[in-house]
C-alpha atoms as a PDB file:
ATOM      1  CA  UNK A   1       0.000   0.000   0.000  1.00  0.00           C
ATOM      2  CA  UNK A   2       1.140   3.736  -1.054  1.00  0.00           C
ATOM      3  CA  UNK A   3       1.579   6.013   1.314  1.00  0.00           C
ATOM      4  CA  UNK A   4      -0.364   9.306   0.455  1.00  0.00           C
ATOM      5  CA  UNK A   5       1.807  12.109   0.649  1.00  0.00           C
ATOM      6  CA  UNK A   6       0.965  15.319   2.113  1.00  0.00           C
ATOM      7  CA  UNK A   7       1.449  19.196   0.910  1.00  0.00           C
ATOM      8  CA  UNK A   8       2.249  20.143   4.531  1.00  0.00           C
ATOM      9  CA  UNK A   9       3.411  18.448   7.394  1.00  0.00           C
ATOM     10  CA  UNK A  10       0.786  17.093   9.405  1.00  0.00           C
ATOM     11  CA  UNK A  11      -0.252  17.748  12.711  1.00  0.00           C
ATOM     12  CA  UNK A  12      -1.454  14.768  14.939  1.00  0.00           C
ATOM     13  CA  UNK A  13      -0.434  11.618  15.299  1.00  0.00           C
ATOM     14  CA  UNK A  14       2.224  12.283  17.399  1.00  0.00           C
ATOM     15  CA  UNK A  15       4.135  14.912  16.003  1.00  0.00           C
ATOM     16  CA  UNK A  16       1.916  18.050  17.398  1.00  0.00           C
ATOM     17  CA  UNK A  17       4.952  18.232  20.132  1.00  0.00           C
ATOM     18  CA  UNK A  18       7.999  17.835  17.476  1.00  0.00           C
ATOM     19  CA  UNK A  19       5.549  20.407  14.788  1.00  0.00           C
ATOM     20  CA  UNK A  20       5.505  23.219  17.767  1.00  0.00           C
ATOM     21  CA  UNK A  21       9.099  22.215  18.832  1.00  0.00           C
ATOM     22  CA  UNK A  22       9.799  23.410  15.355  1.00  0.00           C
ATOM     23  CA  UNK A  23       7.843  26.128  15.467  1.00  0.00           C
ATOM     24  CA  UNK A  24       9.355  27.944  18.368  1.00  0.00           C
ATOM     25  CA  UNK A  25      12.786  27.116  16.768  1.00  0.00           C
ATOM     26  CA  UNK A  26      11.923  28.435  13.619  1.00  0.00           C
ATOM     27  CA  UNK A  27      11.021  31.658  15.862  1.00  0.00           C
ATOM     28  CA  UNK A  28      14.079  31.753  17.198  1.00  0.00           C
ATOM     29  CA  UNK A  29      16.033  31.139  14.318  1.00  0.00           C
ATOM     30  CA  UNK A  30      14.412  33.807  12.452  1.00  0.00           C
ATOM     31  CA  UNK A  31      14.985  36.501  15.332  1.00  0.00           C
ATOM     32  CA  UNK A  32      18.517  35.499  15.858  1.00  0.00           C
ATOM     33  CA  UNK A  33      19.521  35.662  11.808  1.00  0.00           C
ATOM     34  CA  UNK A  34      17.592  38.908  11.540  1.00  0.00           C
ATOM     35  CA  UNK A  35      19.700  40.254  14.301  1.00  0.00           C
ATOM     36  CA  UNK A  36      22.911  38.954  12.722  1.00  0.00           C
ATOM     37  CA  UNK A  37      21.936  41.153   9.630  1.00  0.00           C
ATOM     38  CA  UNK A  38      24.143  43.799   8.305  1.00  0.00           C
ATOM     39  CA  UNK A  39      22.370  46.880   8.391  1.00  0.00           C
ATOM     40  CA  UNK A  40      22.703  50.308   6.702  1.00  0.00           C
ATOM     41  CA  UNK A  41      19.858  52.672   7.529  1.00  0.00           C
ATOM     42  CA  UNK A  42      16.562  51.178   5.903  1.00  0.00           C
ATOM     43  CA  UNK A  43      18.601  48.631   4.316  1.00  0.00           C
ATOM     44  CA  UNK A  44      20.172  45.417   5.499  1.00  0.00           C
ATOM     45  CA  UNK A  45      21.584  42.275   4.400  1.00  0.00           C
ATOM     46  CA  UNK A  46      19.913  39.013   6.372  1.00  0.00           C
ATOM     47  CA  UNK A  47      19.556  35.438   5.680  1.00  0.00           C
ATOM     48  CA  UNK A  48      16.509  35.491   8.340  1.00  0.00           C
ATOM     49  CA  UNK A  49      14.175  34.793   5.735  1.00  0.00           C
ATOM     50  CA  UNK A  50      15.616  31.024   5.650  1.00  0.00           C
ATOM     51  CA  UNK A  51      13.375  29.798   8.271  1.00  0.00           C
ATOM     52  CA  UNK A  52      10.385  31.361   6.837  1.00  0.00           C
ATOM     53  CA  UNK A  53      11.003  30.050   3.669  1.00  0.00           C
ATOM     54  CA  UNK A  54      11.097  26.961   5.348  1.00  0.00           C
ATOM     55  CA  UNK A  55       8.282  26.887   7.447  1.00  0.00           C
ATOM     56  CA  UNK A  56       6.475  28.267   4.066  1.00  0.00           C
ATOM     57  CA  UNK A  57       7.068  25.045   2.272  1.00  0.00           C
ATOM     58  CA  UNK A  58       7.138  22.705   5.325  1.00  0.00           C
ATOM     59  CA  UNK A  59       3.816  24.202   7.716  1.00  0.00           C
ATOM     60  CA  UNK A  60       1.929  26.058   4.702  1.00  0.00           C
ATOM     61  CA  UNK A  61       0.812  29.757   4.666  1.00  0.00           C
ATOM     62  CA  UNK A  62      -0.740  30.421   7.753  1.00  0.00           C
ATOM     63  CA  UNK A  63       1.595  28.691  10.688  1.00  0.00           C
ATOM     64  CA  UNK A  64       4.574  30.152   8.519  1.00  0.00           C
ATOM     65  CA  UNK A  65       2.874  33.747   8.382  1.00  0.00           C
ATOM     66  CA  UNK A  66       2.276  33.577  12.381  1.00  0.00           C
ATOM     67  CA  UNK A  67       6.177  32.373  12.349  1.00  0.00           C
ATOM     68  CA  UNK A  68       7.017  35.609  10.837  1.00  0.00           C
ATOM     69  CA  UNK A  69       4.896  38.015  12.287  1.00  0.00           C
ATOM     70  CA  UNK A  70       6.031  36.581  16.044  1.00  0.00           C
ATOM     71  CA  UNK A  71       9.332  37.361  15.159  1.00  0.00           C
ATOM     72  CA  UNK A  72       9.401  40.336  13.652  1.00  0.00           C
ATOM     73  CA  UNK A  73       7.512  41.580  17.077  1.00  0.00           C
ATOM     74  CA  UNK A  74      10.089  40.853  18.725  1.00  0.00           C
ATOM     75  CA  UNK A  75      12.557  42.435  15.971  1.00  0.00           C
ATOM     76  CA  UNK A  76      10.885  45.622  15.962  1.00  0.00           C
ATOM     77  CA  UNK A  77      10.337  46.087  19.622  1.00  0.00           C
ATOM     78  CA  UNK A  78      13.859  45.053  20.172  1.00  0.00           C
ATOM     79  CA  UNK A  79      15.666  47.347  17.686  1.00  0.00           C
ATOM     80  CA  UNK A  80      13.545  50.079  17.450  1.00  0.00           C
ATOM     81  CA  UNK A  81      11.073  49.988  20.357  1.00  0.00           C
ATOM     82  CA  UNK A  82       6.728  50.300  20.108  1.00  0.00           C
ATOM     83  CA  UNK A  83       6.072  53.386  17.379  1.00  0.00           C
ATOM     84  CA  UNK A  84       2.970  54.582  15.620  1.00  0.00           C
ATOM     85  CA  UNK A  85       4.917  52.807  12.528  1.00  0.00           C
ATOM     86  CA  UNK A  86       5.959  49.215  13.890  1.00  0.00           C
ATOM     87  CA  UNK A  87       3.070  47.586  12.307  1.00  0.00           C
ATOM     88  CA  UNK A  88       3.330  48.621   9.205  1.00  0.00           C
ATOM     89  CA  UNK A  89       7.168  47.464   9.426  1.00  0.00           C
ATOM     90  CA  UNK A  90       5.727  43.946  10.382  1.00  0.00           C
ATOM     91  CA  UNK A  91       3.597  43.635   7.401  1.00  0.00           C
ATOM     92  CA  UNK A  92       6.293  43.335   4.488  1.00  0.00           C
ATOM     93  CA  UNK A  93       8.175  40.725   5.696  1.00  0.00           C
ATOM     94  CA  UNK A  94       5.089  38.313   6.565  1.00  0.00           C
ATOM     95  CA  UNK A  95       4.302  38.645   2.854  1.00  0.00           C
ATOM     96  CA  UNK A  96       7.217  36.050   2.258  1.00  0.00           C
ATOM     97  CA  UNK A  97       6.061  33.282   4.125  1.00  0.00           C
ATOM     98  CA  UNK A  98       2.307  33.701   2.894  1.00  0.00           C
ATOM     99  CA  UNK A  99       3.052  33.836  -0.744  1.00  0.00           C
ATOM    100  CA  UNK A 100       5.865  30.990  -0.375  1.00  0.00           C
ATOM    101  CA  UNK A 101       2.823  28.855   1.236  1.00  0.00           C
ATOM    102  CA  UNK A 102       0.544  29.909  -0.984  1.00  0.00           C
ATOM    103  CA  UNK A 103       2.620  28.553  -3.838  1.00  0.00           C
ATOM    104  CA  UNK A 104       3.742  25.748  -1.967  1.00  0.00           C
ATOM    105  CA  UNK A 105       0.634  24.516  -1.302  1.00  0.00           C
ATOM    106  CA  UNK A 106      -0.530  24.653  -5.413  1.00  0.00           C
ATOM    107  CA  UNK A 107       2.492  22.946  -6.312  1.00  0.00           C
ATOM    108  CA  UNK A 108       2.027  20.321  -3.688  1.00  0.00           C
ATOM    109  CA  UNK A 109      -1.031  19.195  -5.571  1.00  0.00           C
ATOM    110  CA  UNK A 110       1.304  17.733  -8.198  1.00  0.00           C
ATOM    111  CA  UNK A 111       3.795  15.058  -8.524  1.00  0.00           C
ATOM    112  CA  UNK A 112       6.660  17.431  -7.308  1.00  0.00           C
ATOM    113  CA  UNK A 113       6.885  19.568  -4.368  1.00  0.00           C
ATOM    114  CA  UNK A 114       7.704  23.313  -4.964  1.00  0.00           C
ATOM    115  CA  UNK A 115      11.445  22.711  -3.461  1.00  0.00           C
ATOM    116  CA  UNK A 116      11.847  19.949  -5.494  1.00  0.00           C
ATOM    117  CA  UNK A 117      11.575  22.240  -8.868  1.00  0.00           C
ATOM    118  CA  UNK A 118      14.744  24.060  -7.901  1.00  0.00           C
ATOM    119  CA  UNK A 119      14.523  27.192 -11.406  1.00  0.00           C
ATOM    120  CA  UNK A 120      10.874  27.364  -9.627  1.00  0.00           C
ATOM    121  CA  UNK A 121      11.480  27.521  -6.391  1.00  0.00           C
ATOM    122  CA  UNK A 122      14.614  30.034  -6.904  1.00  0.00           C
ATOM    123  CA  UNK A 123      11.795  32.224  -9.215  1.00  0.00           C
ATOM    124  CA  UNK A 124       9.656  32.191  -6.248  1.00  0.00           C
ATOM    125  CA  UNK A 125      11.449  32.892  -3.768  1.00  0.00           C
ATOM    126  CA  UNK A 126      12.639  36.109  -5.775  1.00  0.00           C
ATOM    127  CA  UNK A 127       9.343  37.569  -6.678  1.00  0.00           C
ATOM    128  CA  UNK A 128       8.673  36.891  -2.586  1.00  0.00           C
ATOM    129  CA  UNK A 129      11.664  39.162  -1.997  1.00  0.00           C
ATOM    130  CA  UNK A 130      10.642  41.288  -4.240  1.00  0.00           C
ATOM    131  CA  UNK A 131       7.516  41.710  -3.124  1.00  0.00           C
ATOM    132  CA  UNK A 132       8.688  42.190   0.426  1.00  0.00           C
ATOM    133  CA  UNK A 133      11.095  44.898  -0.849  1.00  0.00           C
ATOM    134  CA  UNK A 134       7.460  46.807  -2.536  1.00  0.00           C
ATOM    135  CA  UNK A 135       6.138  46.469   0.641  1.00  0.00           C
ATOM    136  CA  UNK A 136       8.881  47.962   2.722  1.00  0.00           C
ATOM    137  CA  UNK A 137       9.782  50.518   0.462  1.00  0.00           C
ATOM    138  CA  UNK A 138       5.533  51.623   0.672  1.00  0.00           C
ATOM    139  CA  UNK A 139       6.611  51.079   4.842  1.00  0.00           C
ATOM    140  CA  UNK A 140       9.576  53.467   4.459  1.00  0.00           C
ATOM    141  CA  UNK A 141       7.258  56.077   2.596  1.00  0.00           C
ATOM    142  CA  UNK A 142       4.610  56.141   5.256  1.00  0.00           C
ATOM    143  CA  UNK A 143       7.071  56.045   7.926  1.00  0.00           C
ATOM    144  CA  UNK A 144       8.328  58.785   6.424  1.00  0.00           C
ATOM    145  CA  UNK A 145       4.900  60.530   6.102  1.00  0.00           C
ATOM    146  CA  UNK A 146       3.854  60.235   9.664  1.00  0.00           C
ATOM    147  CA  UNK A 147       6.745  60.531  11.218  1.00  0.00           C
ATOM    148  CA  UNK A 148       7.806  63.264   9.222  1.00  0.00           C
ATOM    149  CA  UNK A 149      11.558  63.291   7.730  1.00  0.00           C
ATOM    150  CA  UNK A 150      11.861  63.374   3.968  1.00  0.00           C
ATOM    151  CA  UNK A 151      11.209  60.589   1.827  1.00  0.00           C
ATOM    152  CA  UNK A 152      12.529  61.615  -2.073  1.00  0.00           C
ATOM    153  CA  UNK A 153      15.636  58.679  -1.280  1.00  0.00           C
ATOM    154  CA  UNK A 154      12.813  56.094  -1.184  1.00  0.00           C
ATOM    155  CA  UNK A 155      12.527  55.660  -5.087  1.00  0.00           C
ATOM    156  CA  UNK A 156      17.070  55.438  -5.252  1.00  0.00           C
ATOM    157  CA  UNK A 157      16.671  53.107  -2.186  1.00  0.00           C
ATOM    158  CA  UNK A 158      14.188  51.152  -3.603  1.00  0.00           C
ATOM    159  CA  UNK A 159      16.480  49.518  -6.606  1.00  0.00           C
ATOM    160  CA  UNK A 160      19.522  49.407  -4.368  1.00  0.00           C
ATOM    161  CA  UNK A 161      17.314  47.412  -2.217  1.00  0.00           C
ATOM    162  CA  UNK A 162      15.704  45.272  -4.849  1.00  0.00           C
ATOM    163  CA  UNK A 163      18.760  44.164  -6.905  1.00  0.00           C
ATOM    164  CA  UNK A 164      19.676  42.561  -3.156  1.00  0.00           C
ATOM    165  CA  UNK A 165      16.752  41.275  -2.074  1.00  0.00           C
ATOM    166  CA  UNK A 166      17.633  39.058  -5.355  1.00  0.00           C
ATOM    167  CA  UNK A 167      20.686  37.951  -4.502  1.00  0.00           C
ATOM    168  CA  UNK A 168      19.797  37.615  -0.904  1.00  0.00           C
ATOM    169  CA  UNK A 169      16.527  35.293  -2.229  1.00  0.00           C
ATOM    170  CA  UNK A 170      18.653  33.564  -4.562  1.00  0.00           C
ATOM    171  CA  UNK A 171      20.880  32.326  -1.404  1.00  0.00           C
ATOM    172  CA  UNK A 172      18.463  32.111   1.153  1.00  0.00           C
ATOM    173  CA  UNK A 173      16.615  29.291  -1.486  1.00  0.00           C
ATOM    174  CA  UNK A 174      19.615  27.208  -2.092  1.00  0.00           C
ATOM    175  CA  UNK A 175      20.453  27.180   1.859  1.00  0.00           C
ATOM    176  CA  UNK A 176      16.653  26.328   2.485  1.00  0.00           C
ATOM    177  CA  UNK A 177      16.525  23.691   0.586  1.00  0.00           C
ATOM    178  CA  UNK A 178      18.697  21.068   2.586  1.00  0.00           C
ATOM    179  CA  UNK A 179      16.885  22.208   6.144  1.00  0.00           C
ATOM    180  CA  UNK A 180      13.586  21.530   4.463  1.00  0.00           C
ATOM    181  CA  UNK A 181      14.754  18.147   3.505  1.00  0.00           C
ATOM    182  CA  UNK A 182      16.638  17.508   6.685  1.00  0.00           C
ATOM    183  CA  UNK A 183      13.126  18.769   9.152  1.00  0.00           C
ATOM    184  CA  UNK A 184      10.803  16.800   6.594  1.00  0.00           C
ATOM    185  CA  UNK A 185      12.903  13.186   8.019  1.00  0.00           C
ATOM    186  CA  UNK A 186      12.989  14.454  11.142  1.00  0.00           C
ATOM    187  CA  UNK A 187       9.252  15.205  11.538  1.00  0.00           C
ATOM    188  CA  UNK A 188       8.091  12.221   9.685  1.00  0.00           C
ATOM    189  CA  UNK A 189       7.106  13.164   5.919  1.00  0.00           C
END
């Protein structure tokens, strides 16, 4: 007999404690790599979307969205303390797990998981950083707005920003792609 396979990891049968295990140290993960980033102003260089991506494509959409937006709570009251503008500055990186899932879950419908299509996964993963980057660079330009200090650099910053949220995706999916393999054995798909 066949075993059915699964888009997402499931969550019973035993593995509810090892499925939030990994959830908290996805969590942690995430807020420890995002405060290893190297940071210049509104910009910064991070591999702390690797555990999103792989919660995306290991716990679907939703779990992976609450991943990110847990963290990045903790990020932004950390770094920069509570503002009028912190959750707006939560919003574009919980795109990348939700669209990642989204997509995840579609391709898990067919014969071939999404990280198992490497060219499609890599495209992915860049129009999710790419999206992220649209939705922080809107972030920067209300910031800017309602807290009030001039916002002509956003349009300059924005391609600077974009051309390494490309590179950054392109790495983050090829580093991703052994963890997701490694946690799916561990947690029993």
């Amino acid at each position: 007999m066949e075993k059915k396979r699964t888009v997402f990891l499931p969550l019973g049968k035993g593995n509810a404690l090892k499925r939030m295990s990994a959830l908290a140290f996805l969590i942690a993960i995430y807020i420890a790599l995002s405060f290893l980033s190297i940071r210049f102003g509104n910009f910064s260089f991070s591999l702390a979307s690797i555990p999103l991506i792989v919660s995306a494509l290991l716990f679907g959409p939703i779990e992976a969205t609450i991943i990110c937006l847990l963290g990045e709570f903790v990020i932004q009251f950390a770094l920069y303390g509570p503002g009028p503008t912190t959750i707006i500055w939560m919003i574009g990186p919980a795109i990348r797990p939700l669209f990642l899932g989204l997509v995840a879950y579609f391709f898990g419908k067919t014969e071939k998981r999404l990280e198992d299509r490497l060219p499609l996964f890599i495209l992915f993963a860049i129009l999710a950083a790419l999206l992220v980057t649209m939705a922080n660079t809107l972030a920067i330009y209300l910031d800017a707005l309602i807290i009030g200090y001039p916002y002509a650099f956003v349009l300059v910053e924005t391609v600077l920003r974009g051309v390494a949220s490309i590179a950054t995706a392109v790495l983050a999916a090829f580093l991703s792609k052994p963890v997701i393999k490694a946690l799916r054995g561990l947690l029993g798909d």
